[in-house]
PDB file of N, CA and C in Angstrom:
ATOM      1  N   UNK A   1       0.810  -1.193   0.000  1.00  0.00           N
ATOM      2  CA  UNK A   1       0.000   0.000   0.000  1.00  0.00           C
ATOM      3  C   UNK A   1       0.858   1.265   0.000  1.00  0.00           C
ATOM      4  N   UNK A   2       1.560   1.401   0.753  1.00  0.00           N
ATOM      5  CA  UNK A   2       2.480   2.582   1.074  1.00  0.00           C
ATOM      6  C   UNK A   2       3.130   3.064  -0.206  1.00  0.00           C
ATOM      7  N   UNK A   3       3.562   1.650  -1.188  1.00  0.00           N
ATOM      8  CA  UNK A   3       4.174   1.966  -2.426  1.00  0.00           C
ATOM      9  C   UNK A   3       3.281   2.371  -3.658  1.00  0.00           C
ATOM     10  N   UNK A   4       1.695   2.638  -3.146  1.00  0.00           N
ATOM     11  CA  UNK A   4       1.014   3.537  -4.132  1.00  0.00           C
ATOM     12  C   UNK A   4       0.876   4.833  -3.649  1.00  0.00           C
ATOM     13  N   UNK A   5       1.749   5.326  -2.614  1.00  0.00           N
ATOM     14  CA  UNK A   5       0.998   6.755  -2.171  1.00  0.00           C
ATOM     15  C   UNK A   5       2.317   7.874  -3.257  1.00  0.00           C
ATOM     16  N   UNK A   6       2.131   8.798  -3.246  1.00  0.00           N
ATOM     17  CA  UNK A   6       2.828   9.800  -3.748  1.00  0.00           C
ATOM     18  C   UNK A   6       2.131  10.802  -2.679  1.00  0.00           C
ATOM     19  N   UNK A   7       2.779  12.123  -3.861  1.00  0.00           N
ATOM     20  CA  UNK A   7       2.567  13.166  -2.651  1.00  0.00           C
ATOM     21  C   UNK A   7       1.133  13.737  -2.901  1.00  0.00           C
ATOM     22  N   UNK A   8       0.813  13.565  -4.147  1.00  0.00           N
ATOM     23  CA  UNK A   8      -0.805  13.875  -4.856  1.00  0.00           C
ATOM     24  C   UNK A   8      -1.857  13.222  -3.516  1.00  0.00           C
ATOM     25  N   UNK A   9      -1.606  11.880  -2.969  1.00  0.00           N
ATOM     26  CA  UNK A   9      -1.985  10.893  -2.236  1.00  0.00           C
ATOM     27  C   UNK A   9      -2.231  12.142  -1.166  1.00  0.00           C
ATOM     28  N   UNK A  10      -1.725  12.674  -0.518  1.00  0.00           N
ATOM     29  CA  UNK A  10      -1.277  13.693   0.701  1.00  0.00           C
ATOM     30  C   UNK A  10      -1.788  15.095   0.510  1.00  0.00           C
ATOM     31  N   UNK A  11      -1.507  15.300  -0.602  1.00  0.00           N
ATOM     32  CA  UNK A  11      -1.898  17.473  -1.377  1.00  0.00           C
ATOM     33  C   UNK A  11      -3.310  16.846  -1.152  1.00  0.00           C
ATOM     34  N   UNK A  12      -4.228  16.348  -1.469  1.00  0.00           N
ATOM     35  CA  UNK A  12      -5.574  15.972  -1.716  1.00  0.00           C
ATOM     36  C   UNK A  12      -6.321  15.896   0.000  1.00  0.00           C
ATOM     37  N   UNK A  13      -5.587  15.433   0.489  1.00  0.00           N
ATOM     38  CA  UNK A  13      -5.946  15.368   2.190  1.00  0.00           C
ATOM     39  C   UNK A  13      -5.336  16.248   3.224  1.00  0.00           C
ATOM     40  N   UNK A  14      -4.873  17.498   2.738  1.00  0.00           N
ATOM     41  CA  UNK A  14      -4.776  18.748   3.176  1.00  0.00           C
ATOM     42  C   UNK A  14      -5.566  18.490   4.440  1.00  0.00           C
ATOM     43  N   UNK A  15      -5.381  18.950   6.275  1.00  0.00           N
ATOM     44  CA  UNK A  15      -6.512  19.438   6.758  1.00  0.00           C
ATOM     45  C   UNK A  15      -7.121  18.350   7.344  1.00  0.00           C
ATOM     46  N   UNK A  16      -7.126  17.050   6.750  1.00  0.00           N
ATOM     47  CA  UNK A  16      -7.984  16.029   7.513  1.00  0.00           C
ATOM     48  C   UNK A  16      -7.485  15.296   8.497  1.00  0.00           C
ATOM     49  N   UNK A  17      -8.125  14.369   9.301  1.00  0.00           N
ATOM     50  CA  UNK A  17      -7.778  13.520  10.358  1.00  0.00           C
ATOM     51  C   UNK A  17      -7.272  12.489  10.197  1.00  0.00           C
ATOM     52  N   UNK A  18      -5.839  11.801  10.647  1.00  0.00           N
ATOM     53  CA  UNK A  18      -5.563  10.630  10.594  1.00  0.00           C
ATOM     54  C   UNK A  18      -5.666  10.068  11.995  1.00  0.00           C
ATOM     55  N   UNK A  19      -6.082   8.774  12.382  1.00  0.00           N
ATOM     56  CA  UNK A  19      -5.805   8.444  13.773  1.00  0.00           C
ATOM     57  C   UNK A  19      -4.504   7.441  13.906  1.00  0.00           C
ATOM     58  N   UNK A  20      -3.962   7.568  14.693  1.00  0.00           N
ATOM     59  CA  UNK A  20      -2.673   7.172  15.126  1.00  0.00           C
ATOM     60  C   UNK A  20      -2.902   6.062  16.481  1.00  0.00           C
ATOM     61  N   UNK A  21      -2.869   5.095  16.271  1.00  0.00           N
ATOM     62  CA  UNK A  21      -2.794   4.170  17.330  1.00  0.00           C
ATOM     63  C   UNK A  21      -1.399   3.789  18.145  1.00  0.00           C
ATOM     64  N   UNK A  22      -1.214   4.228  19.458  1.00  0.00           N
ATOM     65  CA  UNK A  22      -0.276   3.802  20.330  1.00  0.00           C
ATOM     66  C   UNK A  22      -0.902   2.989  21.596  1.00  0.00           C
ATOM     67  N   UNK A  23      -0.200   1.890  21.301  1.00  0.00           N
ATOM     68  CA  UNK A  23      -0.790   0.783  22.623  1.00  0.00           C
ATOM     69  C   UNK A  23      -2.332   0.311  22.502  1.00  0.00           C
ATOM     70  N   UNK A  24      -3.117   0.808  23.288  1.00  0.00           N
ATOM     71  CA  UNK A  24      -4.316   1.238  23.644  1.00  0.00           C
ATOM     72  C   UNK A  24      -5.274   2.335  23.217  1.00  0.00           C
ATOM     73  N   UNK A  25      -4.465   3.567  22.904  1.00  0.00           N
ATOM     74  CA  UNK A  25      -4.337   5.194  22.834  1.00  0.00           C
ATOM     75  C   UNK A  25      -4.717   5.588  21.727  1.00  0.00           C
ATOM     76  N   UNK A  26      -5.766   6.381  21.204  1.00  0.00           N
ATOM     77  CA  UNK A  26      -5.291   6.367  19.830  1.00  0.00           C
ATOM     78  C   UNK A  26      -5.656   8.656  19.914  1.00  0.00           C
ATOM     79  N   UNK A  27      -4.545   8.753  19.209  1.00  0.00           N
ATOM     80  CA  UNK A  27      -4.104  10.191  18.942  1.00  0.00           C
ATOM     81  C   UNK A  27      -4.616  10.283  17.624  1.00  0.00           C
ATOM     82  N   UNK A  28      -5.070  11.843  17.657  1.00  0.00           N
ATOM     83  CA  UNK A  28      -5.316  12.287  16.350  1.00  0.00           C
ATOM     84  C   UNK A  28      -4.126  13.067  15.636  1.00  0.00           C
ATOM     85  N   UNK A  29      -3.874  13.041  14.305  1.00  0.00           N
ATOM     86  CA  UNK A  29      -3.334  13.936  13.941  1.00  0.00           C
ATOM     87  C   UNK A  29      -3.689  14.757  12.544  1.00  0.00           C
ATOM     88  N   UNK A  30      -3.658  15.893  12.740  1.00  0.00           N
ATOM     89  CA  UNK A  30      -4.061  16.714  11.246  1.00  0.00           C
ATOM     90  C   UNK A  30      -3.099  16.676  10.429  1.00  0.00           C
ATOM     91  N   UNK A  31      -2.882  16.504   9.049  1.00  0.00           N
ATOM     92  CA  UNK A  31      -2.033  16.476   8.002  1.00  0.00           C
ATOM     93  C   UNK A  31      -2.332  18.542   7.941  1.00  0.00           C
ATOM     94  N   UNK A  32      -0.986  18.812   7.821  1.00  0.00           N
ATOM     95  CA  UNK A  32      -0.674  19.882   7.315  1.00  0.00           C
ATOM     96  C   UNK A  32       0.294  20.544   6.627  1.00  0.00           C
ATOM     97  N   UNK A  33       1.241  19.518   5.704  1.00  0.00           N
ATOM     98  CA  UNK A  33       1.853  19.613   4.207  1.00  0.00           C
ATOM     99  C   UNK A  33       2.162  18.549   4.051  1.00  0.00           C
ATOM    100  N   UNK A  34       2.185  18.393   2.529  1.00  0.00           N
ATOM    101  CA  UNK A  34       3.247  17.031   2.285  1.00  0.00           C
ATOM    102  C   UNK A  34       3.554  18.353   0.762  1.00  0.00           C
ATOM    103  N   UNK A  35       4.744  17.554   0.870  1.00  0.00           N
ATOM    104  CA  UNK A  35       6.104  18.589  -0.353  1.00  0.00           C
ATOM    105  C   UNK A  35       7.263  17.036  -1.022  1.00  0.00           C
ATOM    106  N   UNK A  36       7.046  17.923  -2.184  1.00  0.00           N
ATOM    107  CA  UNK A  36       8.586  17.138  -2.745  1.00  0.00           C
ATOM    108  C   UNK A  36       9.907  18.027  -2.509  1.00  0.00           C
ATOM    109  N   UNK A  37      11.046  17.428  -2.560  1.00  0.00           N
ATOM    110  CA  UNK A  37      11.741  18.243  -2.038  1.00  0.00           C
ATOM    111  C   UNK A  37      12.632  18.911  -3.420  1.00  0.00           C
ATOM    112  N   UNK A  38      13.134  19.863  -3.233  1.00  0.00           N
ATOM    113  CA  UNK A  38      13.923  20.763  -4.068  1.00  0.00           C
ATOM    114  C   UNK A  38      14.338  20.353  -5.708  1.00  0.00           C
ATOM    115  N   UNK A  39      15.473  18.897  -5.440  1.00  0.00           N
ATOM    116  CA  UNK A  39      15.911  18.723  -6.117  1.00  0.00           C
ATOM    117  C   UNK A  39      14.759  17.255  -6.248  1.00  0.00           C
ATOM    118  N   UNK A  40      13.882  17.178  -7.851  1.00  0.00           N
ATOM    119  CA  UNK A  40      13.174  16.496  -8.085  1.00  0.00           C
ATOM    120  C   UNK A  40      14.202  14.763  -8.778  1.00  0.00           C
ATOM    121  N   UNK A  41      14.945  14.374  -8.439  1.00  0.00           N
ATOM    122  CA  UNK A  41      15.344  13.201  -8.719  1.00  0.00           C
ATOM    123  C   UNK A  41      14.351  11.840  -7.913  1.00  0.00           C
ATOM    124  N   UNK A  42      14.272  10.390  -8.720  1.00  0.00           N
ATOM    125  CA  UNK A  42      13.705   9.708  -8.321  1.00  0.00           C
ATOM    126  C   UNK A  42      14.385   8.806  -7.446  1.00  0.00           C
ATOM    127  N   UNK A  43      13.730   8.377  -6.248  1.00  0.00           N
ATOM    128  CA  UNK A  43      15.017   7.624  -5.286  1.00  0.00           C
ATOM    129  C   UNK A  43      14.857   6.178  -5.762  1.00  0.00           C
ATOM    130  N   UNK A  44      15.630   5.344  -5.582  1.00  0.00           N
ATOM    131  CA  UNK A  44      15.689   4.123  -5.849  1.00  0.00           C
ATOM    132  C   UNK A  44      14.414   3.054  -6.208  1.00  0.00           C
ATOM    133  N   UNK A  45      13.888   3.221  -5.545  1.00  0.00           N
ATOM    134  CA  UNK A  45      11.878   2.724  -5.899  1.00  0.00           C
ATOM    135  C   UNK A  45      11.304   3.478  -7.263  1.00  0.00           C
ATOM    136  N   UNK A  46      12.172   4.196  -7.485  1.00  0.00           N
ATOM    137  CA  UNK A  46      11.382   4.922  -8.934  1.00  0.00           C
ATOM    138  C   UNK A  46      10.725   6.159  -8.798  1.00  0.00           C
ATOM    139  N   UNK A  47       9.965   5.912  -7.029  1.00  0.00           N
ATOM    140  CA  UNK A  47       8.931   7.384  -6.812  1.00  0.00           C
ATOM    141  C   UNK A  47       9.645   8.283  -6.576  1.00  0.00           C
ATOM    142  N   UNK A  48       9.370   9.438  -6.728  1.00  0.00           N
ATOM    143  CA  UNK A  48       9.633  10.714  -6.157  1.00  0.00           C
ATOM    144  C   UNK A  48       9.868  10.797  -4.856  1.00  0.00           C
ATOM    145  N   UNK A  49      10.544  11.142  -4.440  1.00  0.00           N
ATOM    146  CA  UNK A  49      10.945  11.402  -2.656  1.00  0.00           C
ATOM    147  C   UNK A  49       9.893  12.348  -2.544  1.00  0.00           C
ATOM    148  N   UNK A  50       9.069  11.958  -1.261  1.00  0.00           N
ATOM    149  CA  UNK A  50       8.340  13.154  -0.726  1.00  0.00           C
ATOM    150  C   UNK A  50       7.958  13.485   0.655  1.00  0.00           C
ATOM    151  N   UNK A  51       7.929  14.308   1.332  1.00  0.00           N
ATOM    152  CA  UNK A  51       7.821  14.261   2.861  1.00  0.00           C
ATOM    153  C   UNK A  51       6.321  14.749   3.333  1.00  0.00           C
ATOM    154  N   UNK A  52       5.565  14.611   3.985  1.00  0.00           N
ATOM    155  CA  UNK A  52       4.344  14.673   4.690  1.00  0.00           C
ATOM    156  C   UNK A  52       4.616  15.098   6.481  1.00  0.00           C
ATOM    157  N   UNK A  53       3.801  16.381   7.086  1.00  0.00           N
ATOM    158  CA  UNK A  53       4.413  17.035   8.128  1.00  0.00           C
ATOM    159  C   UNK A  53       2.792  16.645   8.878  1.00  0.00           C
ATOM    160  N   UNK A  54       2.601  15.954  10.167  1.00  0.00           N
ATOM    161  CA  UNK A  54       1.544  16.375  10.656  1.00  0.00           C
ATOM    162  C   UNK A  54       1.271  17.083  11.992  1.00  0.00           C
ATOM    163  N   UNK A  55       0.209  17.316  12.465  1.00  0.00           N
ATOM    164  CA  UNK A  55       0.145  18.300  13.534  1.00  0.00           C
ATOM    165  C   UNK A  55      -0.685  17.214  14.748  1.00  0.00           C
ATOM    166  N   UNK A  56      -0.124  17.048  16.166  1.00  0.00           N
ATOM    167  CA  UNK A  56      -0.481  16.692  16.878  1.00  0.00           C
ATOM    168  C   UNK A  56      -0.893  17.917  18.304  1.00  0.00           C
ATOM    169  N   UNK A  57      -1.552  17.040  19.649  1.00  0.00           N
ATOM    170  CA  UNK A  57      -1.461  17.488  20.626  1.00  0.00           C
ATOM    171  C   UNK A  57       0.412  17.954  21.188  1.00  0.00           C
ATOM    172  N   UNK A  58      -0.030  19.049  22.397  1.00  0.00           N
ATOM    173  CA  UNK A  58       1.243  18.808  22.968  1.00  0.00           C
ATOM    174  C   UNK A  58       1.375  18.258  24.320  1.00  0.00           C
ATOM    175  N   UNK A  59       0.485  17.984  24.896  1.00  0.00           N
ATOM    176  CA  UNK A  59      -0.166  17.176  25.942  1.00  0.00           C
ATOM    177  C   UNK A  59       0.816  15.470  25.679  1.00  0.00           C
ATOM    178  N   UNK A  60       0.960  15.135  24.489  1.00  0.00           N
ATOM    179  CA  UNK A  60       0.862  13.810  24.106  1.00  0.00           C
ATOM    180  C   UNK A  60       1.759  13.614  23.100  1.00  0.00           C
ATOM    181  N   UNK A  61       3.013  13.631  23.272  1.00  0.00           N
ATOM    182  CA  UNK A  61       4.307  13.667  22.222  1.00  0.00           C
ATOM    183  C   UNK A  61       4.050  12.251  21.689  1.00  0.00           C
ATOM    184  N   UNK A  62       4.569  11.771  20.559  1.00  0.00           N
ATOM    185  CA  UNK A  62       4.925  10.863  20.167  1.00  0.00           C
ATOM    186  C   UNK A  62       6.238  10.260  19.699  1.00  0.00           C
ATOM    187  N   UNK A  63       7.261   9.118  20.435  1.00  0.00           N
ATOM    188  CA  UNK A  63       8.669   9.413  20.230  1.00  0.00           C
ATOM    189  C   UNK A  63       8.752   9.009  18.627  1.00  0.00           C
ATOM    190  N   UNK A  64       9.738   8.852  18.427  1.00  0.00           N
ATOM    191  CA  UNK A  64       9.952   8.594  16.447  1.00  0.00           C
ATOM    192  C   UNK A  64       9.849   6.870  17.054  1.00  0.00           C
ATOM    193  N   UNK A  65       8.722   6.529  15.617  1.00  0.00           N
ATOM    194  CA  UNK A  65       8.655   5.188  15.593  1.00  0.00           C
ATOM    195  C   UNK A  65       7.845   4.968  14.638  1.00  0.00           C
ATOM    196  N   UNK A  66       7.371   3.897  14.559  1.00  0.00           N
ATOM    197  CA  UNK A  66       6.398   2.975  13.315  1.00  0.00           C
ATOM    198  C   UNK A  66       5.316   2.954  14.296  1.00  0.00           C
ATOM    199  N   UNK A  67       4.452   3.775  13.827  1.00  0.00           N
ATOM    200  CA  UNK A  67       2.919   3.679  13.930  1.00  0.00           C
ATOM    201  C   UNK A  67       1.154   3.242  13.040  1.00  0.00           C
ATOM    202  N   UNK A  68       0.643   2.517  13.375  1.00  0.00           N
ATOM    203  CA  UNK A  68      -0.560   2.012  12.526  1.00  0.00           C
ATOM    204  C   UNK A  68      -1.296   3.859  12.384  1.00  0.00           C
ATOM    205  N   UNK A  69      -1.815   3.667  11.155  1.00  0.00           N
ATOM    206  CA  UNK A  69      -2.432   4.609  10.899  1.00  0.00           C
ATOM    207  C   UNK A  69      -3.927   4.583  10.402  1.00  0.00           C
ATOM    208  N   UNK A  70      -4.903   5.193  10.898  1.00  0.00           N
ATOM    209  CA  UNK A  70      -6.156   5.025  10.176  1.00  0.00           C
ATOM    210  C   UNK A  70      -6.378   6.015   9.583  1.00  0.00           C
ATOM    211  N   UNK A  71      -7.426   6.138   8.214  1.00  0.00           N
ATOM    212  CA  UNK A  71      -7.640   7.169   7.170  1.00  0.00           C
ATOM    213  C   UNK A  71      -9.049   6.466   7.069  1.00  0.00           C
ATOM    214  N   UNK A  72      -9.886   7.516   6.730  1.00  0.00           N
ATOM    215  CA  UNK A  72     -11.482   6.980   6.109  1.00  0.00           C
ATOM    216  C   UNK A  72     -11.309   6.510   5.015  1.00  0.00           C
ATOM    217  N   UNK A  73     -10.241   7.390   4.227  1.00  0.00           N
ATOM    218  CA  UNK A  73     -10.327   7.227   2.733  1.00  0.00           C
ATOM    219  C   UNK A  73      -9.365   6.327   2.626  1.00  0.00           C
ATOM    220  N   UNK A  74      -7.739   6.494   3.195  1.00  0.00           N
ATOM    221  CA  UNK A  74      -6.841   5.771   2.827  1.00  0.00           C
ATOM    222  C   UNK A  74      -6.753   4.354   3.459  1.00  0.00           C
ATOM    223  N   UNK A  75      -7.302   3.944   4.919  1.00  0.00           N
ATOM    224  CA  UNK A  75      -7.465   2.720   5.231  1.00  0.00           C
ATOM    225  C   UNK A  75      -6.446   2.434   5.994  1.00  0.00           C
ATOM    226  N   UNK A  76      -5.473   1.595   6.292  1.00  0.00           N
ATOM    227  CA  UNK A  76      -4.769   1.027   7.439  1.00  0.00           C
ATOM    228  C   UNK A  76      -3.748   0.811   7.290  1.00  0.00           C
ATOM    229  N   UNK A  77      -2.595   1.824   7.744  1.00  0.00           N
ATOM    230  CA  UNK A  77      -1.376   1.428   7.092  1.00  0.00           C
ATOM    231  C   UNK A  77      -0.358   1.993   8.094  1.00  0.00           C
ATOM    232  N   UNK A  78       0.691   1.191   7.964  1.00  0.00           N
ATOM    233  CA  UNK A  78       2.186   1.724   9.157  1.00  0.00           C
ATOM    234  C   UNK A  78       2.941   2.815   8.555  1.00  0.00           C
ATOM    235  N   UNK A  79       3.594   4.357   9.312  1.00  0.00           N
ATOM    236  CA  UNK A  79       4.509   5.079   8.814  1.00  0.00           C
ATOM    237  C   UNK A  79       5.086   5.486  10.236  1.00  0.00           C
ATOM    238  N   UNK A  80       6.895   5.444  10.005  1.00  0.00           N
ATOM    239  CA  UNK A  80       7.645   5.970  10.962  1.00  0.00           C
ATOM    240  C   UNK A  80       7.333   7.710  10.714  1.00  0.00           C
ATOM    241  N   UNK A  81       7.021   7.993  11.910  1.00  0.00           N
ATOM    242  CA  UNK A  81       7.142   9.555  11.803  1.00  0.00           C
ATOM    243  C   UNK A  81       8.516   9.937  13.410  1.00  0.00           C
ATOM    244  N   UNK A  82       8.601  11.151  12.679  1.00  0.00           N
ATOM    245  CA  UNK A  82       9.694  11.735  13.773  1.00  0.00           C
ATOM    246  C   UNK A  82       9.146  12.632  14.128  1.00  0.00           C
ATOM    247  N   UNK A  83       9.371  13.376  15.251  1.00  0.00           N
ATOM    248  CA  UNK A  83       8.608  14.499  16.199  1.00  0.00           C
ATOM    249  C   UNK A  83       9.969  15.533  15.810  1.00  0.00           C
ATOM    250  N   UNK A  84       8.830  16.751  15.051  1.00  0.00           N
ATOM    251  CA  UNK A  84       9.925  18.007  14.476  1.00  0.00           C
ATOM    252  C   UNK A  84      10.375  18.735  15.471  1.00  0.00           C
ATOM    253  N   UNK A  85       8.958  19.163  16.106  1.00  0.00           N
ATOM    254  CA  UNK A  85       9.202  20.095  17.290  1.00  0.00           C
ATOM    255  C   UNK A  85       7.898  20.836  17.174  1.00  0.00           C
ATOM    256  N   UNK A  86       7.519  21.400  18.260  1.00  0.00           N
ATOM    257  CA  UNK A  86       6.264  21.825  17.861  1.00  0.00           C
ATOM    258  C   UNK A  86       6.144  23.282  17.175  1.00  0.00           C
ATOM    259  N   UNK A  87       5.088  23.815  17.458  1.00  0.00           N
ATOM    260  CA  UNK A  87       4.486  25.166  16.594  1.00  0.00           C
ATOM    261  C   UNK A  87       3.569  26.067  17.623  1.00  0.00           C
ATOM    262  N   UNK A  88       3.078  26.667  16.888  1.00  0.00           N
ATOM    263  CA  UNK A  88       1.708  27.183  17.756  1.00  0.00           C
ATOM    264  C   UNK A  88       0.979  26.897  17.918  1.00  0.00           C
ATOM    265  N   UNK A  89       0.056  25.821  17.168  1.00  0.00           N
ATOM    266  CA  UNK A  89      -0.935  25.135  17.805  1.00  0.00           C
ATOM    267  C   UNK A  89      -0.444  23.207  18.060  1.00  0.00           C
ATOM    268  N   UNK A  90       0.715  22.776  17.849  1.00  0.00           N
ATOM    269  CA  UNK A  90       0.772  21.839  18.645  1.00  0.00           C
ATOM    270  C   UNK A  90       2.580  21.398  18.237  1.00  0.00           C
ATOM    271  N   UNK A  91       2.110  19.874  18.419  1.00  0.00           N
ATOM    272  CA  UNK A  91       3.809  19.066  17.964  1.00  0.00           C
ATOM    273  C   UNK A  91       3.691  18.336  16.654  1.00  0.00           C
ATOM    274  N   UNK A  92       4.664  18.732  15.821  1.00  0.00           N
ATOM    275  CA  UNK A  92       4.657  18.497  14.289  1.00  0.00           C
ATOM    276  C   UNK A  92       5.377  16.918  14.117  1.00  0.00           C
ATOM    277  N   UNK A  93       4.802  16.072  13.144  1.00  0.00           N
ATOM    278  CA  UNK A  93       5.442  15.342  12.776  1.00  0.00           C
ATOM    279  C   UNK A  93       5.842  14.654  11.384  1.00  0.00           C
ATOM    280  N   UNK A  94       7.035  14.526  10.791  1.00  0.00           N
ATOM    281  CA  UNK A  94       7.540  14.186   9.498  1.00  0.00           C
ATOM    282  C   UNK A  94       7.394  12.483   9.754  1.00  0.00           C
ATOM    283  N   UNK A  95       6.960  12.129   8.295  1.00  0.00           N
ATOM    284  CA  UNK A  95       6.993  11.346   7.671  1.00  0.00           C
ATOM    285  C   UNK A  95       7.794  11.778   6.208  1.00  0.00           C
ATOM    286  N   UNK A  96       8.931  10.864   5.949  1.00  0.00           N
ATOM    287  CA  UNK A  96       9.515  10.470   4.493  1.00  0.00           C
ATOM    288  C   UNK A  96       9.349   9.448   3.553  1.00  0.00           C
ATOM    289  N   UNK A  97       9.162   9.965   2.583  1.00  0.00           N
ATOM    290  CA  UNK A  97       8.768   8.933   1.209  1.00  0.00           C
ATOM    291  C   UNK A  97      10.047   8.689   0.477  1.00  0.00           C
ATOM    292  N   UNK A  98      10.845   7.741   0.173  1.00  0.00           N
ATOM    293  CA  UNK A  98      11.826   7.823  -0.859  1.00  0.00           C
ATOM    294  C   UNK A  98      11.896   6.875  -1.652  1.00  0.00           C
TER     295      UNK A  98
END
């Protein structure tokens, strides 16, 4: 699954809710960019490298790891995200595509 997403997959779900399951727990997080980066070369898989940033609580960090993800639209799938640092309204987290 993961190897059909691009970043089109992500620009299209601007704004919406993913739920994030830890343990028991499950955290929300808002998608609020996904970007290709600068230099458009294809990484080894063929796709485009692309990164996806989302917005969490700050109540409720999440350390960098592989997390299940739920989507209405996109359905059930694992991505390591890393904790950027937060913002003004919460704690940001990257996901990479390469």
């Amino acid at each position: 699954m993961l190897d059909d997403f691009t970043v089109t997959t992500f620009t299209d779900r601007l704004g919406e809710t993913f739920h994030v399951r830890d343990g028991s727990e499950v955290i929300e997080l808002s998608l609020i960019a996904a970007s290709e980066p600068d230099e458009r070369r294809p990484a080894p898989s063929g796709r485009m490298p692309f990164s996806i940033v989302f917005r969490g609580p700050l109540e409720r960090v999440l350390p960098q790891r592989i997390y299940p993800f739920e989507h209405d639209a996109l359905g059930v799938f694992e991505l390591f995200i890393v904790p950027i640092g937060p913002d003004e309204s919460g704690m940001q987290y990257e996901a990479v595509f390469g």
